[in-house]
Protein backbone atom coordinates (compact mmCIF):
# COMPACT_ATOMS: atom_id res chain seq x y z
CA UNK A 1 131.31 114.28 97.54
CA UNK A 2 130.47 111.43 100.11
CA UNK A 3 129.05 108.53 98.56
CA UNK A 4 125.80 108.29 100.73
CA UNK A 5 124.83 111.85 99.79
CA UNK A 6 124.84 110.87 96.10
CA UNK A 7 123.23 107.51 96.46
CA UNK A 8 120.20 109.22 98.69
CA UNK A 9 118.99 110.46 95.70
CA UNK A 10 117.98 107.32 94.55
CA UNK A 11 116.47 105.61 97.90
CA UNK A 12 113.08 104.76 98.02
CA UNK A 13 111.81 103.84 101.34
CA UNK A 14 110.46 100.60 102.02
CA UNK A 15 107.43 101.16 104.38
CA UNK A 16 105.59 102.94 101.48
CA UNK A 17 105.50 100.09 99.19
CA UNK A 18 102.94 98.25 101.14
CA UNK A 19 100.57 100.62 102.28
CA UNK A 20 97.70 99.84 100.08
CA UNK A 21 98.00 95.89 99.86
CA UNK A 22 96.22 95.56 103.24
CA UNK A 23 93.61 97.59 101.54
CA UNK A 24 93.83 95.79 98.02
CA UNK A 25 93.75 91.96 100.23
CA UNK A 26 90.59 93.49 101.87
CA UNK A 27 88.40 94.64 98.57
CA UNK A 28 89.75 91.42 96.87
CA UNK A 29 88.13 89.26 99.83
CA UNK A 30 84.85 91.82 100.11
CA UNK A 31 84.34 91.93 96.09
CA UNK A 32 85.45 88.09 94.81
CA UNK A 33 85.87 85.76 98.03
CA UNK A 34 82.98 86.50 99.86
CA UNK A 35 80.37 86.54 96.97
CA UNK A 36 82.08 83.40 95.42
CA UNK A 37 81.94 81.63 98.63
CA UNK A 38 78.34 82.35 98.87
CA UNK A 39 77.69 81.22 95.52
CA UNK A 40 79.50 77.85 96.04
CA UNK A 41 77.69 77.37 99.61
CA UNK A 42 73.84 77.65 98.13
CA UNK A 43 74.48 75.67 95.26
CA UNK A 44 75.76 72.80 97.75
CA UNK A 45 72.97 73.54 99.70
CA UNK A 46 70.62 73.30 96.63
CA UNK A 47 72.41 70.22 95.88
CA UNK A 48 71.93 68.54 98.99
CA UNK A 49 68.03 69.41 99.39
CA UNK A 50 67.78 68.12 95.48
CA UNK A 51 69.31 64.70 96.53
CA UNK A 52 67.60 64.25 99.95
CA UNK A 53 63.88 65.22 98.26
CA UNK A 54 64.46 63.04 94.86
């Protein structure tokens, strides 16, 4: 028996590992980043009009 025939059975290949961390990155920036970033900009915002009008 050839040794590549009986270690086939046990090769995964590598381009399907990553297929769905573009996709993960992506929801992770759409459902955290983007609304975290907003909520950090308009509280410096509200910060910054509360200093400039007291």
């Amino acid at each position: 028996m050839n040794h590549e025939d009986e270690s086939s059975r046990y090769h995964y290949p590598v381009e399907g590992r990553t297929d769905g961390a573009i996709g993960g990155a992506i929801a992770f920036i759409a459902v955290i980043a983007v609304p975290a970033s907003i909520y950090a900009a308009w509280h410096a915002l509200a910060s910054w009009i509360s200093a400039v009008f007291s």
